[in-house]
N, C-alpha and C. Protein backbone atom coordinates (compact mmCIF):
# COMPACT_ATOMS: atom_id res chain seq x y z
N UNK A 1 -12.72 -19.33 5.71
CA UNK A 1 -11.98 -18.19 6.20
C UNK A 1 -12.70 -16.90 5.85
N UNK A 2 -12.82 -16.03 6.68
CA UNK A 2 -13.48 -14.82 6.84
C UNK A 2 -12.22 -13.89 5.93
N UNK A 3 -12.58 -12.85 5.62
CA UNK A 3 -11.95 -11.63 4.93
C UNK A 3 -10.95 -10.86 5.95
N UNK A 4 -11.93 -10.91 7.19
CA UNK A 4 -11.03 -10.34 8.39
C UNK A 4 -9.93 -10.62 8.83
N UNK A 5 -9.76 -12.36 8.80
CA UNK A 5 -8.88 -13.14 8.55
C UNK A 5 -7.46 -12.97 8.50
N UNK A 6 -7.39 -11.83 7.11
CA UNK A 6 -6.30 -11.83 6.35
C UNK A 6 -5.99 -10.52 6.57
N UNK A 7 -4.44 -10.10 6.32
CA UNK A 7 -3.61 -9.05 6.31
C UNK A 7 -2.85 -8.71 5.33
N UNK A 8 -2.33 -7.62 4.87
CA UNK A 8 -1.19 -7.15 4.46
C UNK A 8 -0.23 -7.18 5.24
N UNK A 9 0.97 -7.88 4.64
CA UNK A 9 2.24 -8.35 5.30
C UNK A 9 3.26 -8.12 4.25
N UNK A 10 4.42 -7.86 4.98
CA UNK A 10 5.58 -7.55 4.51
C UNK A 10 6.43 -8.63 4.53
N UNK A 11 7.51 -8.53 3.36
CA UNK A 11 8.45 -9.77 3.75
C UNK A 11 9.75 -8.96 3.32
N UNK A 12 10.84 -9.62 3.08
CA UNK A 12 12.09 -9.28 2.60
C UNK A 12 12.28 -8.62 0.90
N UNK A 13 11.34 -9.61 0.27
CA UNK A 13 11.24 -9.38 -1.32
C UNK A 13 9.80 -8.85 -1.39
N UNK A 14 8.66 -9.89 -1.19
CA UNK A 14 7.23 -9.37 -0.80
C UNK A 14 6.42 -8.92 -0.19
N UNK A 15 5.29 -8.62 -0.88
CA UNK A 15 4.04 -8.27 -0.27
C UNK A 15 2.92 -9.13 -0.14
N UNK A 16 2.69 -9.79 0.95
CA UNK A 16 1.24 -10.88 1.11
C UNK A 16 -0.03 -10.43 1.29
N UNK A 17 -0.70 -10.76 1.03
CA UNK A 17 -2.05 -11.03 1.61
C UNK A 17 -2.45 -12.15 2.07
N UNK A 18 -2.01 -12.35 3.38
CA UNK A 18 -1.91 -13.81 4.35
C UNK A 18 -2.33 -13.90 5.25
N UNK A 19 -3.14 -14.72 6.03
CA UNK A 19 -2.89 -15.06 7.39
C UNK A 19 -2.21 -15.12 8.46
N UNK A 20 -2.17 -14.59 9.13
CA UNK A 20 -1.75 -14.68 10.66
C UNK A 20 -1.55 -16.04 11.29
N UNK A 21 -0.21 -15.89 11.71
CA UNK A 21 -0.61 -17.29 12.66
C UNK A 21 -0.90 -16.78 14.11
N UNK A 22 -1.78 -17.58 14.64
CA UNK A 22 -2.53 -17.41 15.66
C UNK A 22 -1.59 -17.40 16.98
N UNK A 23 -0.68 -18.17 16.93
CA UNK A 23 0.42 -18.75 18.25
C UNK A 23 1.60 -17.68 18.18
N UNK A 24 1.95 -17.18 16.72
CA UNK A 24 2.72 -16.44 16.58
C UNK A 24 2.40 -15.05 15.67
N UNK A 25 1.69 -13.95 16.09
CA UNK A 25 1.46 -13.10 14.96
C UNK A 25 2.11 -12.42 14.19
N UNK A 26 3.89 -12.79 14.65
CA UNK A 26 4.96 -12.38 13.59
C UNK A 26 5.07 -13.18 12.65
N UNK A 27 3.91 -14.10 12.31
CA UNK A 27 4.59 -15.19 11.07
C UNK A 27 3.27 -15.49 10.72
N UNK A 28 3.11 -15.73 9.09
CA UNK A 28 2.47 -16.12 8.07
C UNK A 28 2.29 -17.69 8.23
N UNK A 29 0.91 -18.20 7.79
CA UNK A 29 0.75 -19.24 7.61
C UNK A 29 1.12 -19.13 5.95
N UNK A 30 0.98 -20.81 5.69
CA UNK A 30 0.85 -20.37 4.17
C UNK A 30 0.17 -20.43 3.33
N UNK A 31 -1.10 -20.25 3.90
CA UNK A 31 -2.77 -19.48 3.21
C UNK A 31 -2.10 -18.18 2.68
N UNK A 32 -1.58 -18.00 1.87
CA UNK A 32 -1.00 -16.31 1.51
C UNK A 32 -0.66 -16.24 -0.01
N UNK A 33 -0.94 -15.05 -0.49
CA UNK A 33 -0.76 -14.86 -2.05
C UNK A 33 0.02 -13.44 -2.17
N UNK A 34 1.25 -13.55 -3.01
CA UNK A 34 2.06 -12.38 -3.31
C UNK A 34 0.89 -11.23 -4.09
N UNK A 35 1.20 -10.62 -3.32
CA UNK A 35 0.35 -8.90 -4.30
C UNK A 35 1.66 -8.33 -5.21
N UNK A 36 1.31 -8.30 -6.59
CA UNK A 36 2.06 -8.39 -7.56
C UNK A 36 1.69 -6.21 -7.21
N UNK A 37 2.89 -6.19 -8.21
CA UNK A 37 3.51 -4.79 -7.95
C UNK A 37 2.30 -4.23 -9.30
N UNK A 38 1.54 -4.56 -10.44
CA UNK A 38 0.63 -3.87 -10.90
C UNK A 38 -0.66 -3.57 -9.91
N UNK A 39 -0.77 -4.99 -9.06
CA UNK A 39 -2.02 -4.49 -8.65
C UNK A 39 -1.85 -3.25 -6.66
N UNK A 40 -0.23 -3.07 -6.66
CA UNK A 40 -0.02 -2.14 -5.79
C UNK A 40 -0.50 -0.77 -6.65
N UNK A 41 0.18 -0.19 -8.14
CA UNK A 41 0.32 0.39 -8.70
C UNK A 41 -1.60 1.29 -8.89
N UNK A 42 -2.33 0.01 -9.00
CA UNK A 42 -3.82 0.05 -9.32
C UNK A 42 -4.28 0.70 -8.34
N UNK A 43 -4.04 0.31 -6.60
CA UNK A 43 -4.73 0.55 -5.40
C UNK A 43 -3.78 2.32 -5.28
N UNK A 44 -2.55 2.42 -5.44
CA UNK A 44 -2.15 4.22 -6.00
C UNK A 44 -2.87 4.54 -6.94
N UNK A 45 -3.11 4.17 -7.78
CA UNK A 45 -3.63 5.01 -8.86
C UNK A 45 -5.07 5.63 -8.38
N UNK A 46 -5.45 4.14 -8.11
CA UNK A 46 -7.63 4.82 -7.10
C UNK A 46 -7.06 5.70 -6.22
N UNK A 47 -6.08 5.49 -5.24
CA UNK A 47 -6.58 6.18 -4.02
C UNK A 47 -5.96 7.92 -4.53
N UNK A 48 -4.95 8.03 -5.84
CA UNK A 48 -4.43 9.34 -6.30
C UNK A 48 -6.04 10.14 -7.02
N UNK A 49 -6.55 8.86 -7.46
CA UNK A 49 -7.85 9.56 -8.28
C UNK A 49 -8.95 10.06 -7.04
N UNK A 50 -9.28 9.20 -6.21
CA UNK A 50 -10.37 9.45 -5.40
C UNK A 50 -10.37 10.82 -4.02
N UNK A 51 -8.80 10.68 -3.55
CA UNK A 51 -8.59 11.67 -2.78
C UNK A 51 -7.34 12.59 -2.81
N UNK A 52 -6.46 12.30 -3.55
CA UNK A 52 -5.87 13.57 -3.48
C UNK A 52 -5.68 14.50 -4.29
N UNK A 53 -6.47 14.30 -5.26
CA UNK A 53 -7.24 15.01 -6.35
C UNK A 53 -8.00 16.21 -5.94
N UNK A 54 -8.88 15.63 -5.60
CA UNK A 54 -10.08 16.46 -5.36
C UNK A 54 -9.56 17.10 -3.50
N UNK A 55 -9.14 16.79 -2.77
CA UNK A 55 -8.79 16.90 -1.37
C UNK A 55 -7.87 17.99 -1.37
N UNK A 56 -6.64 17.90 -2.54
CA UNK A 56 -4.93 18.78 -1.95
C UNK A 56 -4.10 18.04 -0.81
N UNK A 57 -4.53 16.46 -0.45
CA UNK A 57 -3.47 16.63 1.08
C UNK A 57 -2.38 15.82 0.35
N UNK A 58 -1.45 15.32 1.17
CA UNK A 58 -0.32 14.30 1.12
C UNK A 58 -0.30 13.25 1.60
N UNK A 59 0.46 12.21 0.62
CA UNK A 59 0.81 10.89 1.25
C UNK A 59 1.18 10.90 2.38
N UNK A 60 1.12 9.85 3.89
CA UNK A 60 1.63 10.06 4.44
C UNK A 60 1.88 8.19 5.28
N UNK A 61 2.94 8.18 5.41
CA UNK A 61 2.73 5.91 5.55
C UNK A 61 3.51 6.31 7.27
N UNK A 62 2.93 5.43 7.69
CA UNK A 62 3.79 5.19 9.30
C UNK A 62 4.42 4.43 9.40
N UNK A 63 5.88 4.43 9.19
CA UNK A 63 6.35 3.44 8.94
C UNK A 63 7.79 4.36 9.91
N UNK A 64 8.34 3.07 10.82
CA UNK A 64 9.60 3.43 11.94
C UNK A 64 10.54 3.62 11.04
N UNK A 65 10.77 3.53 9.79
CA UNK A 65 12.25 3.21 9.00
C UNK A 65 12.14 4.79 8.35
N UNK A 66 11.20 5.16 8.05
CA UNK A 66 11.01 6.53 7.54
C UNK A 66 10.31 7.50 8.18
N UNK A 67 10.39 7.45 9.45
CA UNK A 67 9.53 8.31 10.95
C UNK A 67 10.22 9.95 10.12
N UNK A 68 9.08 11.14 9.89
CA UNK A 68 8.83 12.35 9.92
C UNK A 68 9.36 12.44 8.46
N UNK A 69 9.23 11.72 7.80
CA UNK A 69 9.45 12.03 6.15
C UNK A 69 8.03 11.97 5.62
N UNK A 70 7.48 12.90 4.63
CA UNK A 70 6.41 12.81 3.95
C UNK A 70 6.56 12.50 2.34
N UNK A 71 5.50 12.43 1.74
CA UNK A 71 5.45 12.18 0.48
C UNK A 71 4.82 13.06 0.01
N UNK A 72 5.17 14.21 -0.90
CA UNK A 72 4.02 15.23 -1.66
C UNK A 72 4.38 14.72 -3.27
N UNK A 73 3.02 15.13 -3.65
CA UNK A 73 2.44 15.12 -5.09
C UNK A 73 2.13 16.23 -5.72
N UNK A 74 2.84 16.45 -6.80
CA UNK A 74 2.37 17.49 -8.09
C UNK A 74 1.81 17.03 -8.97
N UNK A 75 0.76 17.24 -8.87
CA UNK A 75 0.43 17.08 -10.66
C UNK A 75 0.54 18.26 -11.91
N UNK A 76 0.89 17.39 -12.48
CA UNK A 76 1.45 18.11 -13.88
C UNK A 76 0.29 17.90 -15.09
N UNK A 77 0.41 18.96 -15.61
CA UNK A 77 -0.45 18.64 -16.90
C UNK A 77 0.59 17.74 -17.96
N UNK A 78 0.21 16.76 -18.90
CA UNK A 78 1.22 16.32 -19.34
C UNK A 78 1.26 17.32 -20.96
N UNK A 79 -0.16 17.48 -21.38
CA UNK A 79 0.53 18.11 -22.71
C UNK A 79 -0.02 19.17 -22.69
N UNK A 80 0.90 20.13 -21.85
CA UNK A 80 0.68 21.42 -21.29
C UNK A 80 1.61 21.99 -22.95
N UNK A 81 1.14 22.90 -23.47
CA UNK A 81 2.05 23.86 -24.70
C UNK A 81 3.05 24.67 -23.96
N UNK A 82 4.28 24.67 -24.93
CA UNK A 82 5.37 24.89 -24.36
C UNK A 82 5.79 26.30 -25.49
């Protein structure tokens, strides 16, 4: 199996990294492994370090359930003197 292969998929409780079925592309074979919620946490953390750091823009996900809502980020100093 090629890399191309595989997708990010959604489920009810999870998150896969699975295969497609070919006959049906609404459904998972079960070549598929749950993406555990640290290593979601890891792929935010790079993509907070790599670009919206240095960039200024905002999150932004396309998703029909949350159509024209954005996500902004502050960063805070944490041990800013008070």
């Amino acid at each position: 199996m090629a890399a191309k292969d595989y997708q990010i998929c959604t489920a009810i409780f999870h998150a896969y990294i699975a295969k497609v079925n070919k006959r049906n592309p609404n459904r998972m074979t079960d070549d598929r492994r749950v993406i555990t919620e640290n290593e979601i946490m890891m792929l935010i953390d790079w993509y907070l370090d790599n670009e919206l750091e240095e960039n200024h823009t905002t999150l932004s996900f396309e998703s029909h359930t949350r159509e024209g809502k954005r996500v902004q980020l502050k960063f805070v100093d944490e041990y800013k003197d008070e």
